[in-house]
PDB file of N, CA and C in Angstrom:
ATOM      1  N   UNK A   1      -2.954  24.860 -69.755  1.00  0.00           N
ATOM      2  CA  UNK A   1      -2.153  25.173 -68.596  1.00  0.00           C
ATOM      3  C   UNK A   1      -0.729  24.667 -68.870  1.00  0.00           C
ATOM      4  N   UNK A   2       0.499  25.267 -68.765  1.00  0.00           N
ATOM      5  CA  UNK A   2       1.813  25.126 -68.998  1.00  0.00           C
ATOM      6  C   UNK A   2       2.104  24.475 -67.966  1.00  0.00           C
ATOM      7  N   UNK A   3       3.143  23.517 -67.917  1.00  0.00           N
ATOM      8  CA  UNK A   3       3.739  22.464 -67.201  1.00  0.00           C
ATOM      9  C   UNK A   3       4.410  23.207 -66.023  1.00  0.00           C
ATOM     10  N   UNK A   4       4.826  24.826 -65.746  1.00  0.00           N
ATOM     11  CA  UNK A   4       5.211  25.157 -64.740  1.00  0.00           C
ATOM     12  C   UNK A   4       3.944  25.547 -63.465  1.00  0.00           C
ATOM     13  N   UNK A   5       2.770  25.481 -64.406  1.00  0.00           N
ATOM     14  CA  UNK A   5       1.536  26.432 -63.614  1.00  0.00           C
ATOM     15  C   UNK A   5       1.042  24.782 -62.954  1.00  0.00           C
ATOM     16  N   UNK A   6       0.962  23.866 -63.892  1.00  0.00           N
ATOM     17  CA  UNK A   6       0.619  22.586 -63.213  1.00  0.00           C
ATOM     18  C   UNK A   6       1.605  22.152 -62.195  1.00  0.00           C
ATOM     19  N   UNK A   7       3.256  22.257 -62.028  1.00  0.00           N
ATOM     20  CA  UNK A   7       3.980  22.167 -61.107  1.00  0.00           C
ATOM     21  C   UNK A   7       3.140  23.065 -59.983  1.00  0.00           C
ATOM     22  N   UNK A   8       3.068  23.917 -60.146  1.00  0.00           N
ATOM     23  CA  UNK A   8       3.161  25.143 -59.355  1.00  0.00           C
ATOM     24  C   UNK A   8       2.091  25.031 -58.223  1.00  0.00           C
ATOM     25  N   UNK A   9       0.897  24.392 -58.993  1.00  0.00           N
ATOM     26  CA  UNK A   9      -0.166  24.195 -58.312  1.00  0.00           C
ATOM     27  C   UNK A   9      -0.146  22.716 -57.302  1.00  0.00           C
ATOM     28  N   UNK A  10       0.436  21.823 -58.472  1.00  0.00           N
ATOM     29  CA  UNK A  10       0.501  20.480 -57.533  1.00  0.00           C
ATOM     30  C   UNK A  10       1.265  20.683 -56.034  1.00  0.00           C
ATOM     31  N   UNK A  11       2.572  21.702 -56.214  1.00  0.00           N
ATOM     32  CA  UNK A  11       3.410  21.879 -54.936  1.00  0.00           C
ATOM     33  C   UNK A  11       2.656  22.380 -54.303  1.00  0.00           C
ATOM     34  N   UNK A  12       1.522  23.447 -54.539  1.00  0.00           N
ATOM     35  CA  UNK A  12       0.867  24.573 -53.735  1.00  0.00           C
ATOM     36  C   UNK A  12      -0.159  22.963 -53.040  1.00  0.00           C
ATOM     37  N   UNK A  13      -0.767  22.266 -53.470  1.00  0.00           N
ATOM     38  CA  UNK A  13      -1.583  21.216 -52.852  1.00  0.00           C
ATOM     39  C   UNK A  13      -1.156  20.344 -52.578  1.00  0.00           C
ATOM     40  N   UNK A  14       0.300  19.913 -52.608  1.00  0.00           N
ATOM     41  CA  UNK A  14       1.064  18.904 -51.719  1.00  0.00           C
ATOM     42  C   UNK A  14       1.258  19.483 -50.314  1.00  0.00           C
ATOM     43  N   UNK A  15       2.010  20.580 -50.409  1.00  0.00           N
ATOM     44  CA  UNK A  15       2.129  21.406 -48.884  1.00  0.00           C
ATOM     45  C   UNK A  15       1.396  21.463 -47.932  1.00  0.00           C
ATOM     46  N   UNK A  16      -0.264  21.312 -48.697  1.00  0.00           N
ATOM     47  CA  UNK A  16      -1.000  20.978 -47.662  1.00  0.00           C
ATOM     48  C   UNK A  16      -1.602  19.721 -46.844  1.00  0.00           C
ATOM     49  N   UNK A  17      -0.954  18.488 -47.175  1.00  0.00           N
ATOM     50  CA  UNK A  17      -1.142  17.732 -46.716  1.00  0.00           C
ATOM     51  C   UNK A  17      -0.022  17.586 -46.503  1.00  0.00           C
ATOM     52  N   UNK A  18       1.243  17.932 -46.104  1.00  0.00           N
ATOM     53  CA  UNK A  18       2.240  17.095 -45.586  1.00  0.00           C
ATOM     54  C   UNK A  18       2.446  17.965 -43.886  1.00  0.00           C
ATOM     55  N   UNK A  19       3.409  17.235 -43.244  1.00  0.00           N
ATOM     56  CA  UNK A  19       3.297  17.354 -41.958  1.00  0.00           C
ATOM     57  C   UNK A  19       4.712  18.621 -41.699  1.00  0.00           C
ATOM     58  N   UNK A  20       3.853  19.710 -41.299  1.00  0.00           N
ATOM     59  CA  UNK A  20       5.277  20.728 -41.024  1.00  0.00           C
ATOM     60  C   UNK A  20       5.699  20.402 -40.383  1.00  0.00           C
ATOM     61  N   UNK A  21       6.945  21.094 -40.120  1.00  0.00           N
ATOM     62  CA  UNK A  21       8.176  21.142 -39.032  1.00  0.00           C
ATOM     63  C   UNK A  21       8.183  21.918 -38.544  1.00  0.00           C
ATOM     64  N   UNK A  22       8.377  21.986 -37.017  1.00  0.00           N
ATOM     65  CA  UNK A  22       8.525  22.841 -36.051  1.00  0.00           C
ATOM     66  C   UNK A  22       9.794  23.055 -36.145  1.00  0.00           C
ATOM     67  N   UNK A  23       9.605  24.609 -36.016  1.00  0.00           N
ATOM     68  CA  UNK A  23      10.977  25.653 -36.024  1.00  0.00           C
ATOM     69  C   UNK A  23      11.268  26.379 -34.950  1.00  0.00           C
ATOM     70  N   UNK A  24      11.877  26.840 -34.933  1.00  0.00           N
ATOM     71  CA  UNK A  24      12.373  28.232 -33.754  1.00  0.00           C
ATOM     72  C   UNK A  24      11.767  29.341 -33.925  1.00  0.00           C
ATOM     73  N   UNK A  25      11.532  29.625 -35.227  1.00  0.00           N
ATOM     74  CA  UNK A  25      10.852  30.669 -35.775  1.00  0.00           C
ATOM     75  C   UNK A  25       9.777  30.787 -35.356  1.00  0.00           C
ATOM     76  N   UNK A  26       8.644  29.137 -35.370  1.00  0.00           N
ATOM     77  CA  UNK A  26       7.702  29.178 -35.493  1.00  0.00           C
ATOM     78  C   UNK A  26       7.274  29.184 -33.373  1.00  0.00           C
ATOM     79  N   UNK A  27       8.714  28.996 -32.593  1.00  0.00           N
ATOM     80  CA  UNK A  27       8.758  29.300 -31.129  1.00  0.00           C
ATOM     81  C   UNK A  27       8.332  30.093 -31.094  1.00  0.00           C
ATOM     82  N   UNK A  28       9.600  31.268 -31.827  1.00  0.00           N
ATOM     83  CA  UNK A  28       9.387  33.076 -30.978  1.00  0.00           C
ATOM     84  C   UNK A  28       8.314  32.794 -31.529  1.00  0.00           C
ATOM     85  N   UNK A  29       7.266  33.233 -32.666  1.00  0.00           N
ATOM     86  CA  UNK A  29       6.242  33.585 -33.325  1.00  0.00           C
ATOM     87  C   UNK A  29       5.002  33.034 -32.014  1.00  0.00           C
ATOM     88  N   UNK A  30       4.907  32.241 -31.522  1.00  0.00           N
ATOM     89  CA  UNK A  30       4.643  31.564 -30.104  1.00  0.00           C
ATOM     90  C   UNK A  30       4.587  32.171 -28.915  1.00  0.00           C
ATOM     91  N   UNK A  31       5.961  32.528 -28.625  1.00  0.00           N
ATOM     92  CA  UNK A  31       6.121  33.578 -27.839  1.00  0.00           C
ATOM     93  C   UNK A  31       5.538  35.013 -27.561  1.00  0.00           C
ATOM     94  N   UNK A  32       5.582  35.680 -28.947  1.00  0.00           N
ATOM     95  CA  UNK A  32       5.225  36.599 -29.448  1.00  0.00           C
ATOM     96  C   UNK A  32       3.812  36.670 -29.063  1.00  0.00           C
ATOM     97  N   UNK A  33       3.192  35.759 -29.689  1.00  0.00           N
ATOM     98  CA  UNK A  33       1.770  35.594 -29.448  1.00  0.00           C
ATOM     99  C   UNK A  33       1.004  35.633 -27.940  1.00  0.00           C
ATOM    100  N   UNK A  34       2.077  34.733 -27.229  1.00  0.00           N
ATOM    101  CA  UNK A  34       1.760  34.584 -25.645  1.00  0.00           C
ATOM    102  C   UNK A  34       1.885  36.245 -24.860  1.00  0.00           C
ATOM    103  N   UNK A  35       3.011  36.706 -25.727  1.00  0.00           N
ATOM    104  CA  UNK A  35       3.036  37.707 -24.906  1.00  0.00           C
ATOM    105  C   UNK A  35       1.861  39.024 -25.174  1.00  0.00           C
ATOM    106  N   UNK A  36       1.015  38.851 -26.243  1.00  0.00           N
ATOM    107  CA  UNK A  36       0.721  40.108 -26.935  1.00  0.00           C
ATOM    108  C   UNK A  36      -1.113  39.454 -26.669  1.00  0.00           C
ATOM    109  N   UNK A  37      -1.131  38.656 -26.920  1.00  0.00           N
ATOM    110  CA  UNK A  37      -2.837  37.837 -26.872  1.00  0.00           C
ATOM    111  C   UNK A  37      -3.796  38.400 -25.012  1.00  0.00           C
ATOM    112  N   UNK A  38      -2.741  38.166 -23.989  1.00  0.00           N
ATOM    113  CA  UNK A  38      -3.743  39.108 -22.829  1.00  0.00           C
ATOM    114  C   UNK A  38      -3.846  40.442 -22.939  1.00  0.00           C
ATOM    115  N   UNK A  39      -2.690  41.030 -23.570  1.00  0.00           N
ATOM    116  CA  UNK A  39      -3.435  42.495 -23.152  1.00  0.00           C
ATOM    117  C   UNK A  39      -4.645  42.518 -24.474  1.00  0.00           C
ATOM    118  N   UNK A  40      -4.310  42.338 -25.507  1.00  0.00           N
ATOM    119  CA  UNK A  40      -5.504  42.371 -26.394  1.00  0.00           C
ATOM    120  C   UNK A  40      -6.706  41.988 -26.186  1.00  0.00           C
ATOM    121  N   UNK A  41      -6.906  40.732 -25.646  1.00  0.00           N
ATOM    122  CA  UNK A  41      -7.821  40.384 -24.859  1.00  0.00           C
ATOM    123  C   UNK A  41      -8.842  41.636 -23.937  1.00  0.00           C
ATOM    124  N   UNK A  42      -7.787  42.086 -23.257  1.00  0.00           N
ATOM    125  CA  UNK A  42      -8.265  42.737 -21.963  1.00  0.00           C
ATOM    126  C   UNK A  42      -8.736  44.127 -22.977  1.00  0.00           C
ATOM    127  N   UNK A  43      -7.895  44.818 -23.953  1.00  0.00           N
ATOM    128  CA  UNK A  43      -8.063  45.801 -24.201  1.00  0.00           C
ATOM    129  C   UNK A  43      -9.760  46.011 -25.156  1.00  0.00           C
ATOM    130  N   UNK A  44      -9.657  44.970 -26.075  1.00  0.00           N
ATOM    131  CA  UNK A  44     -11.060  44.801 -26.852  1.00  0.00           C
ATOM    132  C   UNK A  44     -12.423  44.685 -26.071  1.00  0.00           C
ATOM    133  N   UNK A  45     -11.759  43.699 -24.897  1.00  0.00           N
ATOM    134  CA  UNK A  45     -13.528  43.436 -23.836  1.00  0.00           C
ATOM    135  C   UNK A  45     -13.247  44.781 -23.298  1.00  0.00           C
ATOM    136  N   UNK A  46     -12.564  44.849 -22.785  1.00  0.00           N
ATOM    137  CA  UNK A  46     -12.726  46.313 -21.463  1.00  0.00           C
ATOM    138  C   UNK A  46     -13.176  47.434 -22.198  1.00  0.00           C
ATOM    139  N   UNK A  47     -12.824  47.753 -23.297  1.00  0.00           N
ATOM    140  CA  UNK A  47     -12.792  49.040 -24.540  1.00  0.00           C
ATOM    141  C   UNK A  47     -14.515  48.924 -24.466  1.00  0.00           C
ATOM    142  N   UNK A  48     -14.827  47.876 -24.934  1.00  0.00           N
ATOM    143  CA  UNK A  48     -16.270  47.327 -25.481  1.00  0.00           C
ATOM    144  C   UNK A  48     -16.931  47.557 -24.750  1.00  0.00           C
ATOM    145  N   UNK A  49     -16.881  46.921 -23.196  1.00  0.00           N
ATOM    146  CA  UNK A  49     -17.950  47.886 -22.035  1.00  0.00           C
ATOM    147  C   UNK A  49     -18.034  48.630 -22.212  1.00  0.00           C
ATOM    148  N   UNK A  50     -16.736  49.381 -22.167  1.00  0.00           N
ATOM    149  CA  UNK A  50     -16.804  50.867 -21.589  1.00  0.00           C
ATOM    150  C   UNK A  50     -17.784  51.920 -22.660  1.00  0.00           C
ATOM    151  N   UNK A  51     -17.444  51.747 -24.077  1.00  0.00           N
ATOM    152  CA  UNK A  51     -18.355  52.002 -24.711  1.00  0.00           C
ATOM    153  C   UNK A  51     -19.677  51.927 -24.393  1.00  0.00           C
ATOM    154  N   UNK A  52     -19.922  50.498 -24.222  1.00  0.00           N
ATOM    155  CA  UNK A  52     -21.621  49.815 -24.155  1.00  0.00           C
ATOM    156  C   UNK A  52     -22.392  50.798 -22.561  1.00  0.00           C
ATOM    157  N   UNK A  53     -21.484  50.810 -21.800  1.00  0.00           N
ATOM    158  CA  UNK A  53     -21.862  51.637 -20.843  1.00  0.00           C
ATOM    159  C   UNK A  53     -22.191  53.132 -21.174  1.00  0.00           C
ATOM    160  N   UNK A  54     -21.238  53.985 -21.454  1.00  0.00           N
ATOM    161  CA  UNK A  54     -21.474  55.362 -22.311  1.00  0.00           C
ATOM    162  C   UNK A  54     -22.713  55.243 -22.868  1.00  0.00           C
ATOM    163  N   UNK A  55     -22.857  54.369 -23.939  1.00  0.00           N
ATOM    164  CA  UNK A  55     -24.235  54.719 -24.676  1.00  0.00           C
ATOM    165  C   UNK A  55     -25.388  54.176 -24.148  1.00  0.00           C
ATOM    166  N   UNK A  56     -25.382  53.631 -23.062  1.00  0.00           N
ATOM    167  CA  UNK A  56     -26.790  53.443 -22.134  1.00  0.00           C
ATOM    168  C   UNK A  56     -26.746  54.498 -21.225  1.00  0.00           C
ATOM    169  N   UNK A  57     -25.619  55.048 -21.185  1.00  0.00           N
ATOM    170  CA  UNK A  57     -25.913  56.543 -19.943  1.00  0.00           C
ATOM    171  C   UNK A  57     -26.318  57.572 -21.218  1.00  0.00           C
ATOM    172  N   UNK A  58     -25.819  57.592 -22.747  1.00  0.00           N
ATOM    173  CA  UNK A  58     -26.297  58.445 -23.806  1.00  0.00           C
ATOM    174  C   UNK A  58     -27.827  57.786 -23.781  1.00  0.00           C
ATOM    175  N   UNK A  59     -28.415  57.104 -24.108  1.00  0.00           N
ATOM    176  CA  UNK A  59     -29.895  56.727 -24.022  1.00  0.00           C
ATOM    177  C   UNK A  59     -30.655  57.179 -23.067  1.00  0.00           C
ATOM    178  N   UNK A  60     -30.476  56.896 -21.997  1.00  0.00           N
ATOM    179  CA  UNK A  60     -30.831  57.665 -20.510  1.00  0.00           C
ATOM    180  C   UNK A  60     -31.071  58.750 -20.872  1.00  0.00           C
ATOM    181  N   UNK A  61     -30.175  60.012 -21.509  1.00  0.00           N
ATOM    182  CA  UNK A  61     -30.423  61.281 -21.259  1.00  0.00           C
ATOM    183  C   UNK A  61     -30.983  61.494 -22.386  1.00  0.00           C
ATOM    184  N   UNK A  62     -30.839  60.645 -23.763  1.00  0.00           N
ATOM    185  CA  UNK A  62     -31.662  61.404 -24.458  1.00  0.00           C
ATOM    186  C   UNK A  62     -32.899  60.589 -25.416  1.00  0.00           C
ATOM    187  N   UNK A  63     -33.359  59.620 -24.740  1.00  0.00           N
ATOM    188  CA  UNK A  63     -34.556  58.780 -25.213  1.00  0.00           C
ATOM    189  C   UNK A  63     -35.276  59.198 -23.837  1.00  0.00           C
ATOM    190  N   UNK A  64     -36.570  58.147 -23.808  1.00  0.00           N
ATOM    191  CA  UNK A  64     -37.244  58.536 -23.070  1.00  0.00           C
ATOM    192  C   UNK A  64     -37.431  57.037 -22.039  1.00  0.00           C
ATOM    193  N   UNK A  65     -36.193  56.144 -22.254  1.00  0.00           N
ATOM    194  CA  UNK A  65     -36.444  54.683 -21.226  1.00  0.00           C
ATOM    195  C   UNK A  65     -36.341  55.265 -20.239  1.00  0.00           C
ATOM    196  N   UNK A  66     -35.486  56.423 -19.508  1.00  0.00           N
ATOM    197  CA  UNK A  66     -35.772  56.774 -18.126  1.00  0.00           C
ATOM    198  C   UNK A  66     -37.083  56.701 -17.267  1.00  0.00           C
ATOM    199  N   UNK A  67     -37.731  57.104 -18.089  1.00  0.00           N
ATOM    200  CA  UNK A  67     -39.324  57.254 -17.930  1.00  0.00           C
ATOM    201  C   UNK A  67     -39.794  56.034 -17.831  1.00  0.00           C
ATOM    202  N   UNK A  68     -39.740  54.860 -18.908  1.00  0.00           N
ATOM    203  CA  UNK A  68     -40.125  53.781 -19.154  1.00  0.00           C
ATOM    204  C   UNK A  68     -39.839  53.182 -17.858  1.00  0.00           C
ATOM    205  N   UNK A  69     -38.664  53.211 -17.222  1.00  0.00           N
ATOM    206  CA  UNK A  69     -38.043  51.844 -16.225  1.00  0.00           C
ATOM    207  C   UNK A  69     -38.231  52.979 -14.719  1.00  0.00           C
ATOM    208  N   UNK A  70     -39.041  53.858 -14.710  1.00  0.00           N
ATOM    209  CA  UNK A  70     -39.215  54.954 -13.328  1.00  0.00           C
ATOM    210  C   UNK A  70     -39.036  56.009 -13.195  1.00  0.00           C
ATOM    211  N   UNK A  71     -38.362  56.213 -13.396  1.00  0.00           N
ATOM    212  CA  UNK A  71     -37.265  57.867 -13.862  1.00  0.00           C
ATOM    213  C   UNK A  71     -38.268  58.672 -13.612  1.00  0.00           C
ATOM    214  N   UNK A  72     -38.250  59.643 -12.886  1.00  0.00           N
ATOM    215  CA  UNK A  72     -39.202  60.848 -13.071  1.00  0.00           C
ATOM    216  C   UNK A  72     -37.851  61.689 -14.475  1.00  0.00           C
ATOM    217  N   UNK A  73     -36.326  61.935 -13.666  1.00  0.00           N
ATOM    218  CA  UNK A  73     -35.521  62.984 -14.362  1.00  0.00           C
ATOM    219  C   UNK A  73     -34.277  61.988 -14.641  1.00  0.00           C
ATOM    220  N   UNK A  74     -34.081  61.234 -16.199  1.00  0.00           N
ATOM    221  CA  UNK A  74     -33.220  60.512 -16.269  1.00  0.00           C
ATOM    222  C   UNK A  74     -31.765  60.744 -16.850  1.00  0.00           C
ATOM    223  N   UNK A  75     -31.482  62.179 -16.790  1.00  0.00           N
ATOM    224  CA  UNK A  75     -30.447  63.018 -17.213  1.00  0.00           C
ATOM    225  C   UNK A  75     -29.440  62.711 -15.944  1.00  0.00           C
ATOM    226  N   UNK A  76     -29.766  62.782 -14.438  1.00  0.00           N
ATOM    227  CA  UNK A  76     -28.588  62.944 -13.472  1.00  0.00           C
ATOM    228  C   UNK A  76     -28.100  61.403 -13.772  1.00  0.00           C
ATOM    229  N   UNK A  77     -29.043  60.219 -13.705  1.00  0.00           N
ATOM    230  CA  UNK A  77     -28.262  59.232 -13.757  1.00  0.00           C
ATOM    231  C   UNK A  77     -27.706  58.659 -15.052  1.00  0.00           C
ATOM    232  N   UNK A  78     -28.225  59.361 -16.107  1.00  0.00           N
ATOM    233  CA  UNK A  78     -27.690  58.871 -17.232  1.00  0.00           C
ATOM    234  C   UNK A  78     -26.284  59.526 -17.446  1.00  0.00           C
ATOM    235  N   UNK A  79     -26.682  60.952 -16.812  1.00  0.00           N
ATOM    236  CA  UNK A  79     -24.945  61.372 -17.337  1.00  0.00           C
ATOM    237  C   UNK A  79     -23.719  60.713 -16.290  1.00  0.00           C
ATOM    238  N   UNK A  80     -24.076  60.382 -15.047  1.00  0.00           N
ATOM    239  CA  UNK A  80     -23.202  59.523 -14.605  1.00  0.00           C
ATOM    240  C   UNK A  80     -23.026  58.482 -15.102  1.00  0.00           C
ATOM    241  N   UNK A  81     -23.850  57.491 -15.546  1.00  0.00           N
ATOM    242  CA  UNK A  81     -23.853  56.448 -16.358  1.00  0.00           C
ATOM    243  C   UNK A  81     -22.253  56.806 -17.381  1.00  0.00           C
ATOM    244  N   UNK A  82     -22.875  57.366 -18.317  1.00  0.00           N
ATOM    245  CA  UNK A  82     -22.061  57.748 -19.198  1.00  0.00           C
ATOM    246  C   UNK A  82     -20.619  58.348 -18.600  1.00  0.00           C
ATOM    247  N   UNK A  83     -20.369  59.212 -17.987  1.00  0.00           N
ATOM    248  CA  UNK A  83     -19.226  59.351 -17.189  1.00  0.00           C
ATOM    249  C   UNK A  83     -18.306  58.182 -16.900  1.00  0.00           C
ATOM    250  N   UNK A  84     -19.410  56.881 -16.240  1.00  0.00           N
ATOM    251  CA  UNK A  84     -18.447  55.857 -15.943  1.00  0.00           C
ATOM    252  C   UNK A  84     -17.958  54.959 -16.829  1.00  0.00           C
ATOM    253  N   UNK A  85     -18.980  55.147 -17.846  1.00  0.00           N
ATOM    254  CA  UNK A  85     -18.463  54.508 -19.109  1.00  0.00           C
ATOM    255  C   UNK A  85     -17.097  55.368 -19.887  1.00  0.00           C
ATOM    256  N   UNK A  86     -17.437  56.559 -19.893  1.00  0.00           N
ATOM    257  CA  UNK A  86     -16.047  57.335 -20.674  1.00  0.00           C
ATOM    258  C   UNK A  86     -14.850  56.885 -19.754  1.00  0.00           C
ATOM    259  N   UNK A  87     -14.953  56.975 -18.407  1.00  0.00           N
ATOM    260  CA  UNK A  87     -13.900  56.707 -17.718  1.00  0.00           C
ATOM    261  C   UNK A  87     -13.503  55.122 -18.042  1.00  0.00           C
ATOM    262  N   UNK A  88     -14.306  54.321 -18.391  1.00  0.00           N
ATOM    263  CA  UNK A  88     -13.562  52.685 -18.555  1.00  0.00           C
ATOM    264  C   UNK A  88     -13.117  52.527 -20.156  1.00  0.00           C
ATOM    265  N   UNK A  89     -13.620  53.580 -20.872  1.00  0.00           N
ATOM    266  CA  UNK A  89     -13.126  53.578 -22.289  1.00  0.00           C
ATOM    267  C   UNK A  89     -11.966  54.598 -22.302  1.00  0.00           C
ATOM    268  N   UNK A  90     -11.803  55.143 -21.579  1.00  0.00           N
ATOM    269  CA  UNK A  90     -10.372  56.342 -22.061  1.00  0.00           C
ATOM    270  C   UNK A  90      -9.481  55.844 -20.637  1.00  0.00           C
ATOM    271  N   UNK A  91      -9.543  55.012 -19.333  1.00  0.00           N
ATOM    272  CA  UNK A  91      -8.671  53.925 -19.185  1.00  0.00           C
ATOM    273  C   UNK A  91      -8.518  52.502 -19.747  1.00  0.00           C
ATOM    274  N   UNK A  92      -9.175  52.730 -20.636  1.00  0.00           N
ATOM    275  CA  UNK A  92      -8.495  51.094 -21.308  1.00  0.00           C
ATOM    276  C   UNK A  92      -6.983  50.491 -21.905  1.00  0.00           C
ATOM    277  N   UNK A  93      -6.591  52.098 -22.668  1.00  0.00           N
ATOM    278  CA  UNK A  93      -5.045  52.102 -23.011  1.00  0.00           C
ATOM    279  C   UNK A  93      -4.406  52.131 -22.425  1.00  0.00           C
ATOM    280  N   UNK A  94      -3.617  52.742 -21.474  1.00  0.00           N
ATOM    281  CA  UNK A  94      -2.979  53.080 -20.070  1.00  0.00           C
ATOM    282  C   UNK A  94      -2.849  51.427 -19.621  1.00  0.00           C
ATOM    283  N   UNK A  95      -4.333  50.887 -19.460  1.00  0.00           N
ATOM    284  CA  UNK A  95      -4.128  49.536 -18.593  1.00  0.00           C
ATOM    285  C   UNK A  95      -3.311  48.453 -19.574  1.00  0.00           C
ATOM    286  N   UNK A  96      -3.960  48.612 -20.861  1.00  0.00           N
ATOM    287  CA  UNK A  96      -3.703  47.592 -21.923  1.00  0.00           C
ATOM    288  C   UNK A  96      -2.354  48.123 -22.260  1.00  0.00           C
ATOM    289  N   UNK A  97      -1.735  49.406 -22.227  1.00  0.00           N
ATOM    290  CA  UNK A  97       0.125  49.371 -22.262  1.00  0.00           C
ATOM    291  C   UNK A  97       0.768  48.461 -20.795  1.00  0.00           C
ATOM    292  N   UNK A  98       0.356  48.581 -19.654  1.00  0.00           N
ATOM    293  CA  UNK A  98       0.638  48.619 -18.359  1.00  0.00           C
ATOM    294  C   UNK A  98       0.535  46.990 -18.603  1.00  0.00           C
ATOM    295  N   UNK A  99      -0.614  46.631 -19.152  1.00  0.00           N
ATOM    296  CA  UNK A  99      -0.186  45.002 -19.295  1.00  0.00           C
ATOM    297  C   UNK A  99       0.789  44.279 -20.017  1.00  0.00           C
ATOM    298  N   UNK A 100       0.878  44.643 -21.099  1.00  0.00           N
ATOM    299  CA  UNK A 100       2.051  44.548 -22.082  1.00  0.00           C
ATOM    300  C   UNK A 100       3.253  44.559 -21.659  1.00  0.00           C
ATOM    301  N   UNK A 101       2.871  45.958 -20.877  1.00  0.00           N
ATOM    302  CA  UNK A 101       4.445  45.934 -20.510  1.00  0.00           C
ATOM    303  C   UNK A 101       4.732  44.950 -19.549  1.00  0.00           C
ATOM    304  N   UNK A 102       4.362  44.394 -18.690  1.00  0.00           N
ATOM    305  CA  UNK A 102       4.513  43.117 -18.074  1.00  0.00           C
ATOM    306  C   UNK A 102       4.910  42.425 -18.223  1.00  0.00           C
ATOM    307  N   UNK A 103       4.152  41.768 -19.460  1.00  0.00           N
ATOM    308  CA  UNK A 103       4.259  40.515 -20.347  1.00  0.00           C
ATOM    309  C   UNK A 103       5.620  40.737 -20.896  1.00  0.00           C
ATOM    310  N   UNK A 104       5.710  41.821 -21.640  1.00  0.00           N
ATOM    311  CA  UNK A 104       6.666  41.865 -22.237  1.00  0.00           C
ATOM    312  C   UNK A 104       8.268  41.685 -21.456  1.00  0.00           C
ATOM    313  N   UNK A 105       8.441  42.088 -20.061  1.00  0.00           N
ATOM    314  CA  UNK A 105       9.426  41.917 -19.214  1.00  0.00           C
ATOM    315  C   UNK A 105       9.146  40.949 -18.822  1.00  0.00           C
ATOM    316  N   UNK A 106       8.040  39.925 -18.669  1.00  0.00           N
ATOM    317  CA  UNK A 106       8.267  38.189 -18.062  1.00  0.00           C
ATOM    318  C   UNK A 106       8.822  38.063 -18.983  1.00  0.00           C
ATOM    319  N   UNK A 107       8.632  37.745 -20.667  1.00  0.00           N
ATOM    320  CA  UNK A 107       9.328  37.287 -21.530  1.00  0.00           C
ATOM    321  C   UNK A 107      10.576  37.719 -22.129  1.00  0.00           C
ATOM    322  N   UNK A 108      11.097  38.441 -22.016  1.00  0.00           N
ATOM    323  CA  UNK A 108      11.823  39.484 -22.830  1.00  0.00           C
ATOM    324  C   UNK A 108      13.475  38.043 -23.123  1.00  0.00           C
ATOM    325  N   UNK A 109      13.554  38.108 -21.485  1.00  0.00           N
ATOM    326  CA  UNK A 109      15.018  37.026 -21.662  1.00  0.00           C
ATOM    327  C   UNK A 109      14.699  35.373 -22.763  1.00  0.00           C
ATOM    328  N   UNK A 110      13.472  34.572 -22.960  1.00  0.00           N
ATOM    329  CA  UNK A 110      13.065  34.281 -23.493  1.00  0.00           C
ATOM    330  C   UNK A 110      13.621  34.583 -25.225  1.00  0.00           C
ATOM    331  N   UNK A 111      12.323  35.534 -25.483  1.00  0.00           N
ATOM    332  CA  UNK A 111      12.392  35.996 -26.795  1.00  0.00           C
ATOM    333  C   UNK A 111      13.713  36.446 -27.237  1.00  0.00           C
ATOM    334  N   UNK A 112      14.762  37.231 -26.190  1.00  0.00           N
ATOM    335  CA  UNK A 112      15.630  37.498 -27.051  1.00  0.00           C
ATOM    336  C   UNK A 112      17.202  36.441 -26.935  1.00  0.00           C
ATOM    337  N   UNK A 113      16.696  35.675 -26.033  1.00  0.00           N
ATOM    338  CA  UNK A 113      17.633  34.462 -26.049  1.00  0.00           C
ATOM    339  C   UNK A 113      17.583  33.663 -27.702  1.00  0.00           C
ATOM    340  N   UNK A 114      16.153  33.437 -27.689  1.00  0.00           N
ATOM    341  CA  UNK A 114      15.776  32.722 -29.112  1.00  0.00           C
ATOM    342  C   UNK A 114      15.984  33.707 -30.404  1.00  0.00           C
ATOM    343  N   UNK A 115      15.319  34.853 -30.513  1.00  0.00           N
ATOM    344  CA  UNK A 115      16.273  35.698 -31.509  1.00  0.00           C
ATOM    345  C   UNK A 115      17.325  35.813 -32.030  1.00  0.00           C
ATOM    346  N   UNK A 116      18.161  36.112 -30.615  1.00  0.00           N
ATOM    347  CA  UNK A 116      19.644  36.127 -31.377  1.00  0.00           C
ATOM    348  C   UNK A 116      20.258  34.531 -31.538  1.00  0.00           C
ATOM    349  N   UNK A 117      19.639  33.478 -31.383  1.00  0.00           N
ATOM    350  CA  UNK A 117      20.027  31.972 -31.677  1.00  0.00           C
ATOM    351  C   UNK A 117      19.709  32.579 -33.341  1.00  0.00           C
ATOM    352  N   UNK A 118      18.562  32.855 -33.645  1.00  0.00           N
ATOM    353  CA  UNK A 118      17.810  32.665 -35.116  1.00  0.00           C
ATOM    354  C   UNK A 118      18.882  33.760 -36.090  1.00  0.00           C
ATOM    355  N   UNK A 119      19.246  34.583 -35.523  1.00  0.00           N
ATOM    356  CA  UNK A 119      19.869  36.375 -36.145  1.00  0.00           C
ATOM    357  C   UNK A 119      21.806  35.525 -36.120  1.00  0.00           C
TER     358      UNK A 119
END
């Protein structure tokens, strides 16, 4: 191993034990995060029902648990099922922009106060 690859490595494993410094950078990046982490939140769980719902109203109509759990005819309620699920999966975007955009106007004076300090 050449004396630059042994530098190279010792710096790469010093860095990790020493104590960073908080930056401005590492603010907005903070910021950023605060502002972008609820709607994501909201958009992944809400998305995820809405799916998980759909395919228990798809099971309904085309397995035979209708039957299993009473059902004489488990097509009317499965396709509503599923209906309400498509409807919470194809509003999930709409809500998850609508949140953002929120966030993004609580913070905006924030983030771009600290930006143009950094720019």
């Amino acid at each position: 191993m050449s004396s630059n690859d042994q530098e190279f490595l010792v710096q790469k494993i010093r860095t990790q034990y020493t104590e960073k410094q908080h930056t401005e950078l590492d603010e907005l990046k903070t910021l950023d995060a605060k502002v972008k982490r609820p709607a994501n939140v909201f958009g992944y769980t809400y998305g995820t029902v809405g799916a998980v719902v759909m395919g228990a109203g798809m099971s309904l109509v085309m397995t035979d648990i209708g039957t299993i759990i009473g059902l004489a005819s488990a097509v009317v309620p499965g396709v509503a099922v599923g209906v309400v699920g498509m409807a919470m999966a194809l509003s999930t975007y709409p809500i998850y922009k609508r949140i953002l955009g929120s966030r993004k106007k609580k913070y905006a004076p924030q983030i771009l106060k600290l930006s143009e300090k950094l720019l």
